[in-house]
Every structure is written in structure tokens, then in C-alpha cells.
PDB file of N, CA and C in Angstrom:
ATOM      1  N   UNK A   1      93.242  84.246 147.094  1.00  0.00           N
ATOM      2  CA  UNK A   1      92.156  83.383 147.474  1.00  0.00           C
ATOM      3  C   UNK A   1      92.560  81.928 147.198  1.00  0.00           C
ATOM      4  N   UNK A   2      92.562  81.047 148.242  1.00  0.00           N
ATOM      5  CA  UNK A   2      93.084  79.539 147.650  1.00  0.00           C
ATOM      6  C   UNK A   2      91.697  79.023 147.316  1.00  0.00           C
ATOM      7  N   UNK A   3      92.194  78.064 146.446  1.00  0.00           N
ATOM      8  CA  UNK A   3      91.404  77.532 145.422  1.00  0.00           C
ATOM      9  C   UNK A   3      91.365  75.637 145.582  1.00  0.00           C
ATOM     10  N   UNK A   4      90.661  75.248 145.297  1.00  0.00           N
ATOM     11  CA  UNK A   4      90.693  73.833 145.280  1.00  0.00           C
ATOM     12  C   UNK A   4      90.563  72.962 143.704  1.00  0.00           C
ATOM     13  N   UNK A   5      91.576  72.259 143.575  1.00  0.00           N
ATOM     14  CA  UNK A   5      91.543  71.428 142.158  1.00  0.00           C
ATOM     15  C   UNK A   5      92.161  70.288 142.371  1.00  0.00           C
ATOM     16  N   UNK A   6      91.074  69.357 142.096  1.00  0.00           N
ATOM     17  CA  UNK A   6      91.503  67.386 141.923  1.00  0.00           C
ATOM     18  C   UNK A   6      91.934  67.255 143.126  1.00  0.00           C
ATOM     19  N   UNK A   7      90.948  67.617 144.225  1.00  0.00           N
ATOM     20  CA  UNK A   7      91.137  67.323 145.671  1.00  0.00           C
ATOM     21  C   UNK A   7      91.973  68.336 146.454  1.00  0.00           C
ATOM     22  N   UNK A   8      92.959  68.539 145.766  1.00  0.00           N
ATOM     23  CA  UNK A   8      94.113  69.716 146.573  1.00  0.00           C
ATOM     24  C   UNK A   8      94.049  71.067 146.634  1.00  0.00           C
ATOM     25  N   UNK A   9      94.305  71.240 148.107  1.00  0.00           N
ATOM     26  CA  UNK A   9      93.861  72.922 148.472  1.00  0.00           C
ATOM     27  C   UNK A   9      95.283  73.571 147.676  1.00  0.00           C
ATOM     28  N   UNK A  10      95.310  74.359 146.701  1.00  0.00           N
ATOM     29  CA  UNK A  10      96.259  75.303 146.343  1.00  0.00           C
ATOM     30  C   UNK A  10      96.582  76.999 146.869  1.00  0.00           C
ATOM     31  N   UNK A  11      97.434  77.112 147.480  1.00  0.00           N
ATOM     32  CA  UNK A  11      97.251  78.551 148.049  1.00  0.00           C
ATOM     33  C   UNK A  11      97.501  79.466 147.305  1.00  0.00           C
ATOM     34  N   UNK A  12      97.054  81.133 147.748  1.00  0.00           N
ATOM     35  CA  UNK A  12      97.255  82.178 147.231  1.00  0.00           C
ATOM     36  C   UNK A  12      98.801  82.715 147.078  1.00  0.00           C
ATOM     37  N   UNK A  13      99.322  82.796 145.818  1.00  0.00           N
ATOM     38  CA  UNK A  13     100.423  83.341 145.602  1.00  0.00           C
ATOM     39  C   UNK A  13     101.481  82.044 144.756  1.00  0.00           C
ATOM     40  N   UNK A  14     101.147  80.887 145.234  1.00  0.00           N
ATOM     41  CA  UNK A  14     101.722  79.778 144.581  1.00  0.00           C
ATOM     42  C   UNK A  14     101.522  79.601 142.215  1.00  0.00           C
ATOM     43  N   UNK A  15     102.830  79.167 142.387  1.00  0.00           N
ATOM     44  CA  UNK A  15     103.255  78.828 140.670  1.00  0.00           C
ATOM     45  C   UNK A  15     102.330  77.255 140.848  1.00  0.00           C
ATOM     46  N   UNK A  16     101.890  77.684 139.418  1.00  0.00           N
ATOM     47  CA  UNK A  16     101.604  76.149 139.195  1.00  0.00           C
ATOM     48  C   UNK A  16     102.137  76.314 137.676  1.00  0.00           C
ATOM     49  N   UNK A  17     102.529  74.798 137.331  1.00  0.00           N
ATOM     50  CA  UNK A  17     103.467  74.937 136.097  1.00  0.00           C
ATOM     51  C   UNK A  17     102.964  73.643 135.576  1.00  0.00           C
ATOM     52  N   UNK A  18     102.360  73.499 134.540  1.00  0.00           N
ATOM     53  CA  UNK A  18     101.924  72.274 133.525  1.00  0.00           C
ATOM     54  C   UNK A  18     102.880  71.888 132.926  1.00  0.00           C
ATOM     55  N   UNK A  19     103.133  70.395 132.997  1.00  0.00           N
ATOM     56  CA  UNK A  19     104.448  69.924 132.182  1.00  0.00           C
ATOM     57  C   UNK A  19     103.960  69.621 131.065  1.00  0.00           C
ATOM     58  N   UNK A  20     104.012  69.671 130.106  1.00  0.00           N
ATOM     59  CA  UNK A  20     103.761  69.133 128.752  1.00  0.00           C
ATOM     60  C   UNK A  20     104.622  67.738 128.330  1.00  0.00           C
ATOM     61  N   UNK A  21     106.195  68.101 128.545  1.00  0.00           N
ATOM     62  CA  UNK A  21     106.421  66.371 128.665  1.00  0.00           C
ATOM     63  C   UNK A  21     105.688  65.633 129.384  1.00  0.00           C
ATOM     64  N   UNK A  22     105.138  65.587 130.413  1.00  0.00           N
ATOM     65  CA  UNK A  22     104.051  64.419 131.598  1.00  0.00           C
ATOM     66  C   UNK A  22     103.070  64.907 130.307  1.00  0.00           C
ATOM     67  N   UNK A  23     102.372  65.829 130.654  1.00  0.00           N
ATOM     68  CA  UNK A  23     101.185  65.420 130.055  1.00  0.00           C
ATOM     69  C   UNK A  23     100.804  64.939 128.692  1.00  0.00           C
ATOM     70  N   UNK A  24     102.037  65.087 127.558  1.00  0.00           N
ATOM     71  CA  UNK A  24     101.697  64.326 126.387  1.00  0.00           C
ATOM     72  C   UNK A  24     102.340  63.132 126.260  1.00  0.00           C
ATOM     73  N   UNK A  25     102.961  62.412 127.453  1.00  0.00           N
ATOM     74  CA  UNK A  25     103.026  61.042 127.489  1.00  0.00           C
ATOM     75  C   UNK A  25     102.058  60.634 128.421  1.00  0.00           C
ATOM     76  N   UNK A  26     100.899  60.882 128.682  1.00  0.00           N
ATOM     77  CA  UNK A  26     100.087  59.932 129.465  1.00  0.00           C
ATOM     78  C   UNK A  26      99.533  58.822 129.071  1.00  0.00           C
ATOM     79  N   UNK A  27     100.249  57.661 129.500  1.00  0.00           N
ATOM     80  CA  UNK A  27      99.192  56.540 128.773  1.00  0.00           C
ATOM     81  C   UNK A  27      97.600  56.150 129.018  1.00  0.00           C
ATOM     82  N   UNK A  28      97.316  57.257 129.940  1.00  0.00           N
ATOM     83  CA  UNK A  28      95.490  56.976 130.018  1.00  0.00           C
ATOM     84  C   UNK A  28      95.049  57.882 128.825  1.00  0.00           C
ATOM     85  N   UNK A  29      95.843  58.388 128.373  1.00  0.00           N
ATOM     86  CA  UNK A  29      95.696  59.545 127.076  1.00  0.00           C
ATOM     87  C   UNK A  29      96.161  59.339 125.910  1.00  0.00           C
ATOM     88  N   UNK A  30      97.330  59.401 125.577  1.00  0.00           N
ATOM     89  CA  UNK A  30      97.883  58.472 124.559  1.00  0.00           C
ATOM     90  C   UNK A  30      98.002  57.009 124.081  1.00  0.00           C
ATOM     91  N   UNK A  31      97.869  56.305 123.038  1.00  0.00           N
ATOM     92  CA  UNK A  31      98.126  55.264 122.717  1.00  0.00           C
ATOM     93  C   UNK A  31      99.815  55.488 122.382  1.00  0.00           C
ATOM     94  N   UNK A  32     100.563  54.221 122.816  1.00  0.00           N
ATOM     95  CA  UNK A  32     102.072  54.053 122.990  1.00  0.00           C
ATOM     96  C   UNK A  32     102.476  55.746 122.855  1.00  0.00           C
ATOM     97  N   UNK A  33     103.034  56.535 123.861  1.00  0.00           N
ATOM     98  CA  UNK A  33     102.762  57.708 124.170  1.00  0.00           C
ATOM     99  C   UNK A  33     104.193  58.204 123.774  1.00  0.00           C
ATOM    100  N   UNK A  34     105.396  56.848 124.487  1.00  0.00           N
ATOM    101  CA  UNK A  34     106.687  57.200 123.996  1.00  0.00           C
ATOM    102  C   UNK A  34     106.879  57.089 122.294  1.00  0.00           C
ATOM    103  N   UNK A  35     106.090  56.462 121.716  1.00  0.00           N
ATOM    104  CA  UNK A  35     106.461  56.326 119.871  1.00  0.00           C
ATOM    105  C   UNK A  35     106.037  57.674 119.272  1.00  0.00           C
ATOM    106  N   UNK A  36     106.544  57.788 118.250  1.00  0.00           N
ATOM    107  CA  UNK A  36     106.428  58.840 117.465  1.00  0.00           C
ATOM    108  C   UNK A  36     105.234  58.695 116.622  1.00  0.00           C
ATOM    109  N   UNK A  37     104.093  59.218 116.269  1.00  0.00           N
ATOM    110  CA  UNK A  37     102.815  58.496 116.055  1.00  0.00           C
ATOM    111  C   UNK A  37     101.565  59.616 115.631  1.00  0.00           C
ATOM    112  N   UNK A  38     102.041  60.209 114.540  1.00  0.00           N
ATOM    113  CA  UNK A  38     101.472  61.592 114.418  1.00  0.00           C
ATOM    114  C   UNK A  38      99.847  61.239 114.144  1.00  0.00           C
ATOM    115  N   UNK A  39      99.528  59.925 113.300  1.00  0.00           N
ATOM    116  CA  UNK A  39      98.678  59.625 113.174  1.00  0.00           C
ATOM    117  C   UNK A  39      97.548  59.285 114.738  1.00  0.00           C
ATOM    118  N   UNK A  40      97.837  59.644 115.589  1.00  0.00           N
ATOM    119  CA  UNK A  40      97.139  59.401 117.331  1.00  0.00           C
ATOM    120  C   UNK A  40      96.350  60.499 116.658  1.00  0.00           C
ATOM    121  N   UNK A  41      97.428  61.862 115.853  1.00  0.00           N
ATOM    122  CA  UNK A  41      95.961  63.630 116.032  1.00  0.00           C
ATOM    123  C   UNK A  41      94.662  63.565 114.931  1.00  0.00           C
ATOM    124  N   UNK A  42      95.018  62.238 113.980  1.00  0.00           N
ATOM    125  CA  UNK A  42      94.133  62.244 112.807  1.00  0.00           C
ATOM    126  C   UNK A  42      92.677  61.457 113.349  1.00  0.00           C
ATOM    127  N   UNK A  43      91.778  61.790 112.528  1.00  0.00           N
ATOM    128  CA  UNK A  43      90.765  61.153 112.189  1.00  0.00           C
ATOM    129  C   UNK A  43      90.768  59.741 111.832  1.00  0.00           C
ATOM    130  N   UNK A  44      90.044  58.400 113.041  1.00  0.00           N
ATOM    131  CA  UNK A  44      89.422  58.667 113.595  1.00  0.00           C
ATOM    132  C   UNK A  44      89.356  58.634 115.111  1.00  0.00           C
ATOM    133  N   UNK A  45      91.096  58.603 114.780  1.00  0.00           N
ATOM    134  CA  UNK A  45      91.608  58.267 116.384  1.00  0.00           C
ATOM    135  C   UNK A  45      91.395  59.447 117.347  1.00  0.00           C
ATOM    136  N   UNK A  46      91.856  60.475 117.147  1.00  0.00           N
ATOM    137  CA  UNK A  46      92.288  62.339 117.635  1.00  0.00           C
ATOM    138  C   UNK A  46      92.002  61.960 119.022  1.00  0.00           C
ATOM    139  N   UNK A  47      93.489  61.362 119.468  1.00  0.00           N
ATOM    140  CA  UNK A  47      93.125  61.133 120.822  1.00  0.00           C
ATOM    141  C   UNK A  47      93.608  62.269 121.494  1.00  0.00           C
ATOM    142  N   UNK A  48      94.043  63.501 120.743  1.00  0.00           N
ATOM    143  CA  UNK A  48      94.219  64.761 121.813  1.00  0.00           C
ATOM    144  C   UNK A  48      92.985  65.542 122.534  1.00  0.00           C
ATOM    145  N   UNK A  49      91.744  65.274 121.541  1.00  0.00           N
ATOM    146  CA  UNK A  49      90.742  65.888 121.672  1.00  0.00           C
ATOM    147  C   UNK A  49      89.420  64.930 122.511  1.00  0.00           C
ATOM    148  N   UNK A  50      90.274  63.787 123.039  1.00  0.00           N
ATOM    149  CA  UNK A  50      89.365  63.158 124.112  1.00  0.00           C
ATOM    150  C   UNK A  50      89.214  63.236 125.252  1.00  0.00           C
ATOM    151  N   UNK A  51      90.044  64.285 125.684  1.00  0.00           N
ATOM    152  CA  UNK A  51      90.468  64.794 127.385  1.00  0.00           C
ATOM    153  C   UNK A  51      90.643  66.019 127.150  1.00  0.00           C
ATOM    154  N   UNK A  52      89.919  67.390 127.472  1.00  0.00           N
ATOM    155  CA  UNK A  52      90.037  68.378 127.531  1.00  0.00           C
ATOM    156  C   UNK A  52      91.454  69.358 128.174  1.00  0.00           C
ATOM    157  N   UNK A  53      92.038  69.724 127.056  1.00  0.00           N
ATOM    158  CA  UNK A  53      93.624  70.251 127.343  1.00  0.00           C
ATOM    159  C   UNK A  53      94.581  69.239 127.783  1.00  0.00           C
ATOM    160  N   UNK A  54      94.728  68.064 126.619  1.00  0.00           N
ATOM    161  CA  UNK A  54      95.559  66.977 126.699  1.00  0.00           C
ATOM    162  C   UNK A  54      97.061  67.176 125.724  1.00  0.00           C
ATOM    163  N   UNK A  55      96.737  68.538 124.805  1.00  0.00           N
ATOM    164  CA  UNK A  55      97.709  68.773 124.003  1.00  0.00           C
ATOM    165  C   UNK A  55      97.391  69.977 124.495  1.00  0.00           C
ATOM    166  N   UNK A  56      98.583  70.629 124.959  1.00  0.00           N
ATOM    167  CA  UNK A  56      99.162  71.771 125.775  1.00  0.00           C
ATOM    168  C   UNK A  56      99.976  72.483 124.533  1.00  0.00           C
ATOM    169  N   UNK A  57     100.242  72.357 123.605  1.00  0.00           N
ATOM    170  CA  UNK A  57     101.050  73.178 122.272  1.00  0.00           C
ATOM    171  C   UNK A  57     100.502  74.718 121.804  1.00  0.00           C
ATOM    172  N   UNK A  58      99.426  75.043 122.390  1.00  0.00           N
ATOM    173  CA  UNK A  58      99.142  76.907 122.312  1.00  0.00           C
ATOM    174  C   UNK A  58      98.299  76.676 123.492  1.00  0.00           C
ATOM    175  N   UNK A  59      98.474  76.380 124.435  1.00  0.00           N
ATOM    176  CA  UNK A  59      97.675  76.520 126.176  1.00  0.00           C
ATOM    177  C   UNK A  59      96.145  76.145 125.472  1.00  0.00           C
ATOM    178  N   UNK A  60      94.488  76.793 125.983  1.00  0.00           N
ATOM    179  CA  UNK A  60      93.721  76.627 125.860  1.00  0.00           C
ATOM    180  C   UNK A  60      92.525  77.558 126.852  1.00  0.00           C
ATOM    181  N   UNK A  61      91.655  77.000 126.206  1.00  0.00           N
ATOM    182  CA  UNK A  61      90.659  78.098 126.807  1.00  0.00           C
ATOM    183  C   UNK A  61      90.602  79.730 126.673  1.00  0.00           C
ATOM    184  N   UNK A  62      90.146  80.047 127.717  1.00  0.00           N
ATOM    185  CA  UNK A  62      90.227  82.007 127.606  1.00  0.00           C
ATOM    186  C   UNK A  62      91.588  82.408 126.779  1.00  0.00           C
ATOM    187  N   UNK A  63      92.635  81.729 127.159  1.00  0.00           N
ATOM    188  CA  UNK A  63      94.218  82.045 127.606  1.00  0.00           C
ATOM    189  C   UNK A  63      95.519  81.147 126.053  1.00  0.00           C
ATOM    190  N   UNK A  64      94.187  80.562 125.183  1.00  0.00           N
ATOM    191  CA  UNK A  64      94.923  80.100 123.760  1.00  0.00           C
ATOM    192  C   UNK A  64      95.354  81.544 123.418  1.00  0.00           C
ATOM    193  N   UNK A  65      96.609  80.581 122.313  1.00  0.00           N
ATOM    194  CA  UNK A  65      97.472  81.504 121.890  1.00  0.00           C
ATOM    195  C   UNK A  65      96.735  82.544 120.579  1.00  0.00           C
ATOM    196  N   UNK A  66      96.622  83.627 120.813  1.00  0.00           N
ATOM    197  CA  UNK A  66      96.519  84.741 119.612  1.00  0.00           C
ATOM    198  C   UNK A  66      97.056  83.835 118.124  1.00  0.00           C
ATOM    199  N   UNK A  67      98.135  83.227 118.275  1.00  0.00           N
ATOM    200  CA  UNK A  67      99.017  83.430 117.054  1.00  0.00           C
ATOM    201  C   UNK A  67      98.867  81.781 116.691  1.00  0.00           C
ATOM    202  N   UNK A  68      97.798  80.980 117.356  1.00  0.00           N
ATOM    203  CA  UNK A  68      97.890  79.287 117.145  1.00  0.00           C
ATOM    204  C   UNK A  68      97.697  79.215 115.341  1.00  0.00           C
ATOM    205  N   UNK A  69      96.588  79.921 114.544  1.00  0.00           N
ATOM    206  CA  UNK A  69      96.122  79.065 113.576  1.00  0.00           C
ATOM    207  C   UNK A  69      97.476  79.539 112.814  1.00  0.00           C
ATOM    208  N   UNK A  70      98.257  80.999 112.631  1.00  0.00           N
ATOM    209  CA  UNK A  70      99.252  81.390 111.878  1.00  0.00           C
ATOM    210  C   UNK A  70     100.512  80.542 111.964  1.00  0.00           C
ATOM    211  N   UNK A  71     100.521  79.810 113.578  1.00  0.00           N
ATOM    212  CA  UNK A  71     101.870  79.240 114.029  1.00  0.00           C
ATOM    213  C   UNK A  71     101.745  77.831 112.827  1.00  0.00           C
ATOM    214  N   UNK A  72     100.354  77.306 112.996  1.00  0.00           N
ATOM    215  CA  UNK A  72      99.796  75.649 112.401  1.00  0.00           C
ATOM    216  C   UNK A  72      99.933  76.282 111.108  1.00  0.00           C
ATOM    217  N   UNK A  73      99.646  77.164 110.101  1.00  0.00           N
ATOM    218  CA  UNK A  73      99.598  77.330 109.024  1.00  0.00           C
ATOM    219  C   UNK A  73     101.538  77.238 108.287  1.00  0.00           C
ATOM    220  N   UNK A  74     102.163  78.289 109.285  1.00  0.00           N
ATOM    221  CA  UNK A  74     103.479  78.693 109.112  1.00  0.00           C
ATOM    222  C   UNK A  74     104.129  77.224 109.226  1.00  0.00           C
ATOM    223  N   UNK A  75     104.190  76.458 109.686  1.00  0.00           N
ATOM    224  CA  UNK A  75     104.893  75.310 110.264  1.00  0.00           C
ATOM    225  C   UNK A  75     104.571  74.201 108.638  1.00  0.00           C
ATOM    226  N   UNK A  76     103.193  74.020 108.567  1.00  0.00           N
ATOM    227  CA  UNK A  76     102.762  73.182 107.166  1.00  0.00           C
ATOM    228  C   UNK A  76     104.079  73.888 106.366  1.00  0.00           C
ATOM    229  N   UNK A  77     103.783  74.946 106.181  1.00  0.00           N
ATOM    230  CA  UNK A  77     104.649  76.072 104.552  1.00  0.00           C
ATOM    231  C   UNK A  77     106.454  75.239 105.045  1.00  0.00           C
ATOM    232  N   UNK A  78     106.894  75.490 106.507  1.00  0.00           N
ATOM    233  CA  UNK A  78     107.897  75.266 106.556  1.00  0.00           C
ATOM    234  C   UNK A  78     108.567  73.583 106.311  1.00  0.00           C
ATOM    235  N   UNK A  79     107.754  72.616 106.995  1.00  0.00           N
ATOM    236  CA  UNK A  79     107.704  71.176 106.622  1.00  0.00           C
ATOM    237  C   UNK A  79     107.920  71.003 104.693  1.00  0.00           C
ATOM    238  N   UNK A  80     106.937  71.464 104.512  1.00  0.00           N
ATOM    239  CA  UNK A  80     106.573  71.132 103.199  1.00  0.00           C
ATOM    240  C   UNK A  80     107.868  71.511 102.482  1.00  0.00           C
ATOM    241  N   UNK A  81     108.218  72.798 102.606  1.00  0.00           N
ATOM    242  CA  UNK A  81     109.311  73.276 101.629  1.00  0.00           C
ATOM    243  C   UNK A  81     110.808  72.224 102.300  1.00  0.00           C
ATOM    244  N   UNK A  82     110.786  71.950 103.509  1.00  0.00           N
ATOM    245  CA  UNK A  82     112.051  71.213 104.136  1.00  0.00           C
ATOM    246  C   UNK A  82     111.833  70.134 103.438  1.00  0.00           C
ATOM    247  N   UNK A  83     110.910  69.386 103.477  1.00  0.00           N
ATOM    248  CA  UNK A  83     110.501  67.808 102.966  1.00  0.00           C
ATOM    249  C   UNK A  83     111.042  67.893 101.258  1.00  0.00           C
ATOM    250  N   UNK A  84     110.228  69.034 100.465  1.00  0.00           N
ATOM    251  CA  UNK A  84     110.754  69.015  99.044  1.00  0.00           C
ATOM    252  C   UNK A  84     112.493  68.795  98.808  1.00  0.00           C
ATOM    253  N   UNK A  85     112.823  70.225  99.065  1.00  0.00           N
ATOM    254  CA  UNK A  85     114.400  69.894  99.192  1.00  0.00           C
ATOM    255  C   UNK A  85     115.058  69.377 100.039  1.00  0.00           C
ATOM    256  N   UNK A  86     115.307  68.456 101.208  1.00  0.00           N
ATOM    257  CA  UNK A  86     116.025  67.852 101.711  1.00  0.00           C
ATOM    258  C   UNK A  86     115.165  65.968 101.905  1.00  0.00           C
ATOM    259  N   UNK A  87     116.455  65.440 101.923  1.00  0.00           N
ATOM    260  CA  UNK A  87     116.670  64.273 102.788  1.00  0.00           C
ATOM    261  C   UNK A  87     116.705  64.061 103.831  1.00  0.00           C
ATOM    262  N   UNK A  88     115.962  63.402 104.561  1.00  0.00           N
ATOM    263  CA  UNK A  88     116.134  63.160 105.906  1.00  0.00           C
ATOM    264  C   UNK A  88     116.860  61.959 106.827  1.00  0.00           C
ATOM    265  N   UNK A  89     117.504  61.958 107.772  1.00  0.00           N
ATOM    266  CA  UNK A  89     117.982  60.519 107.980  1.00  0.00           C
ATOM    267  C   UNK A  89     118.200  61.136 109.783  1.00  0.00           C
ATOM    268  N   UNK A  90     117.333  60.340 110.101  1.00  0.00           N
ATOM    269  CA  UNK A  90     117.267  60.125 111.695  1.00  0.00           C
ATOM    270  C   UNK A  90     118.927  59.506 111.943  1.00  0.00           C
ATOM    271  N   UNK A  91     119.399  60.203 112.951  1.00  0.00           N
ATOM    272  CA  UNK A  91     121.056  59.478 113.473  1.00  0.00           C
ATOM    273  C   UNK A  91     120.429  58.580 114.741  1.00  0.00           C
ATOM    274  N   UNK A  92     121.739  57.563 114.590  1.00  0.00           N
ATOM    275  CA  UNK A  92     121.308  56.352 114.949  1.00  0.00           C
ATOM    276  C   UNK A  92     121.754  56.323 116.626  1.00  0.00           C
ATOM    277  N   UNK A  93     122.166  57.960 116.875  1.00  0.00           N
ATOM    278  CA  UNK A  93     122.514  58.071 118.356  1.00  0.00           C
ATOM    279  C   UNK A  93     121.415  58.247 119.199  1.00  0.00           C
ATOM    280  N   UNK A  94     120.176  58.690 119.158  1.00  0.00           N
ATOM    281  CA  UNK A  94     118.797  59.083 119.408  1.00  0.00           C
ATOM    282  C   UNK A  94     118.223  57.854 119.185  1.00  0.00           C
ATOM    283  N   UNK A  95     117.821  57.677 120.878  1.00  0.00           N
ATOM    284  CA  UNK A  95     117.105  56.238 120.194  1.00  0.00           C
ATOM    285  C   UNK A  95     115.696  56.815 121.409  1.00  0.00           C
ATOM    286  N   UNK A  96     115.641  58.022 121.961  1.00  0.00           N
ATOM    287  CA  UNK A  96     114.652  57.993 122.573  1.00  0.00           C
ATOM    288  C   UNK A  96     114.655  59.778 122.604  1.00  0.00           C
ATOM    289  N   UNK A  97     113.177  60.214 122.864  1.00  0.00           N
ATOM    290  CA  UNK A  97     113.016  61.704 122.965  1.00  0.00           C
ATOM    291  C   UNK A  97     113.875  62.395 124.417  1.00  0.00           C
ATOM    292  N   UNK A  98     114.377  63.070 124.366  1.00  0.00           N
ATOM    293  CA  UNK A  98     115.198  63.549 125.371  1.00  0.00           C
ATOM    294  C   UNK A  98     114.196  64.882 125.761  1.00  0.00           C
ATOM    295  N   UNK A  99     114.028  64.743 127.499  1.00  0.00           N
ATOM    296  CA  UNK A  99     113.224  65.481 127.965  1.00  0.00           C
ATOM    297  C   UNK A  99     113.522  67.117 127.750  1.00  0.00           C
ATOM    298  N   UNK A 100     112.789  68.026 127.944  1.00  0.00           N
ATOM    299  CA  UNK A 100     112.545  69.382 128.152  1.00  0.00           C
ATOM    300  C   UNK A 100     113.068  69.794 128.996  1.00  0.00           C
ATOM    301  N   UNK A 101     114.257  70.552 128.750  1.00  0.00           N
ATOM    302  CA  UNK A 101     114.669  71.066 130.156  1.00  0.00           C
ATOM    303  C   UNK A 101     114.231  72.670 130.599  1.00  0.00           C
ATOM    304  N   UNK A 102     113.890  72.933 131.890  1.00  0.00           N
ATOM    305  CA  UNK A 102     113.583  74.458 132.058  1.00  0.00           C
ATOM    306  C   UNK A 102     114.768  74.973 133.133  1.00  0.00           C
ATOM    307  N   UNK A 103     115.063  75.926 132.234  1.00  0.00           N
ATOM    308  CA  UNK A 103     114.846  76.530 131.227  1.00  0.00           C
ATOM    309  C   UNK A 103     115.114  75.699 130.234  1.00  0.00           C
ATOM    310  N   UNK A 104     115.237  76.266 128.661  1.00  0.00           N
ATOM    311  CA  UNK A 104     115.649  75.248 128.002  1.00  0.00           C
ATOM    312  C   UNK A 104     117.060  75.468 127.503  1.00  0.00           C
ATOM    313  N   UNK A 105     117.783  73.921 127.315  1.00  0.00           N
ATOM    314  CA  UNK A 105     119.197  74.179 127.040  1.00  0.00           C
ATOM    315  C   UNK A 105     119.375  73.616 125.827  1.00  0.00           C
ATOM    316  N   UNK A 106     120.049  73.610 124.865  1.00  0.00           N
ATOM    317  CA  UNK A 106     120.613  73.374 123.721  1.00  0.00           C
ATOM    318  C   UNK A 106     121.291  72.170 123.676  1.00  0.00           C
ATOM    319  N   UNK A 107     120.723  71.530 123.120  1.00  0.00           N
ATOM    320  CA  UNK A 107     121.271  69.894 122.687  1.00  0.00           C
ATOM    321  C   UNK A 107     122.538  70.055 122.041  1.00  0.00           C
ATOM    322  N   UNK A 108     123.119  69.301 122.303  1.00  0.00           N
ATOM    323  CA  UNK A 108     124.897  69.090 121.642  1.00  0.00           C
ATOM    324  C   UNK A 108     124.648  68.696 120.218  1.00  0.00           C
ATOM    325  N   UNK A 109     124.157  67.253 120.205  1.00  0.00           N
ATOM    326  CA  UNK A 109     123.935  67.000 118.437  1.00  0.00           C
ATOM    327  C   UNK A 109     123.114  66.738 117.397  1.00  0.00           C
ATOM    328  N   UNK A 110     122.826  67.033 116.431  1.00  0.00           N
ATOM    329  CA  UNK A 110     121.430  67.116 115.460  1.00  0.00           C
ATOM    330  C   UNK A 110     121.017  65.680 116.072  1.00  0.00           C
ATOM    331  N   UNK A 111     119.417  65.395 115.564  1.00  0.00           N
ATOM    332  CA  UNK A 111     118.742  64.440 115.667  1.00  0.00           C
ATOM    333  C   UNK A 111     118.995  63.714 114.444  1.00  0.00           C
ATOM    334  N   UNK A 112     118.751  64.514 113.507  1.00  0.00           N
ATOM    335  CA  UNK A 112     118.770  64.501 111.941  1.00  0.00           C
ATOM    336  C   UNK A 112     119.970  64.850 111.145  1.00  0.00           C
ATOM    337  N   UNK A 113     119.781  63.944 110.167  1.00  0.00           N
ATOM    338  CA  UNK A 113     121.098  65.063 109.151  1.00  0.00           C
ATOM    339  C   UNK A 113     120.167  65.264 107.760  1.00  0.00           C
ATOM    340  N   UNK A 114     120.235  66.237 107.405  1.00  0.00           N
ATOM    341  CA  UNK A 114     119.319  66.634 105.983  1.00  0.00           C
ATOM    342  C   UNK A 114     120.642  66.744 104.865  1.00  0.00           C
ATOM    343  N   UNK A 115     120.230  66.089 103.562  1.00  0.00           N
ATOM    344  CA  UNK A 115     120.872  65.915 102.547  1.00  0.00           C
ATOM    345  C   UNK A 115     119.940  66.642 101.245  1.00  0.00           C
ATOM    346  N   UNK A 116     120.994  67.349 100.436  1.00  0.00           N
ATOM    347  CA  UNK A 116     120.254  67.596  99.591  1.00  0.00           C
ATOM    348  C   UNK A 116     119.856  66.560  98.929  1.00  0.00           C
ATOM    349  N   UNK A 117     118.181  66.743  98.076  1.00  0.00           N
ATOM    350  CA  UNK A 117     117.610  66.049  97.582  1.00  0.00           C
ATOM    351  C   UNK A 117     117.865  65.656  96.362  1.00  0.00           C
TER     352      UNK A 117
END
């Protein structure tokens, strides 16, 4: 059955594929979208939650991920324990986020180098 969304007739049988690189750099959505800026998800800015499915990181709606709050819980435990014991030092070859490739391919060299603490 084709369907109509944001003006355009979409037909029956067609992929539609959400980019998440486009959509979490939108600057009608993000403030400076290319900076690194974790503080945009905090209180009282949370500009993810001002456009409905603007952060695409466990999909949304009917179709969110089963495993989102365990993934957000697991990730804190893993940060936290990385942050205690290591050093961090951004390399000075990365001077910008390098896009998503699909499929995805494996970057040649760390972003980071971690030192013990």
C-alpha cells in the first residue's frame, strides 16, 4: 500500500533508511551540531527531546529497542571504570568526526590513546 510522508508518495515494497549521521547533525536541531557537546542532552537544554525522534540511538516508538535502558545503564559501568583507570588523550590526527559508513568499515587508527592512570 503506498503511503504518503512530508509531501512524498512512497511506494509499496521500497527501503527507507534513516541516517543518523544527517539526522544528529541537523542544525534546525542541534546547537553547533558538528562539536562534541554532550551537555546539548542535559537539563535545561535536552535539545534531543525537542523534535520527536531527533536522537535515533535505540530507534523509537512501537519499534524502541528491548535492550535501551540495560545498553544506557551498561555503557555508564563501562565509561566510569575506563575513566578511573585510564588516561585519555585525543590524537591530534582527528580533527573532525569521520562519517558512518554502510556497511560499516573499520577505521585504520585509534582516535584516542589511553594511558595508564
Amino acid at each position: 500500500m503506498e503511503i504518503e510522508f512530508a509531501g512524498y508518495q512512497i511506494p509499496p515494497g521500497w527501503t527507507i533508511i534513516i541516517s543518523q549521521f544527517v539526522t544528529h547533525r541537523l542544525s534546525s536541531i542541534y546547537t553547533n551540531p558538528e562539536e562534541f557537546d554532550p551537555d546539548r542532552f542535559a537539563p535545561p537544554r535536552e535539545e534531543d527531546k525537542k523534535v520527536p525522534f531527533s536522537l535515533l540511538g535505540f530507534g523509537g516508538g512501537a519499534h524502541v529497542c528491548i535492550g535501551r535502558e540495560f545498553a544506557l545503564m551498561e555503557i555508564k559501568i563501562f565509561l566510569a571504570s575506563l575513566l578511573r583507570k585510564y588516561h585519555w588523550v585525543i590524537t591530534p590526527e582527528y580533527s573532525a568526526v569521520a562519517p558512518v559508513l554502510v556497511p560499516p568499515k573499520a577505521q585504520n587508527k585509534l582516535r584516542v590513546r589511553l594511558t595508564t592512570a
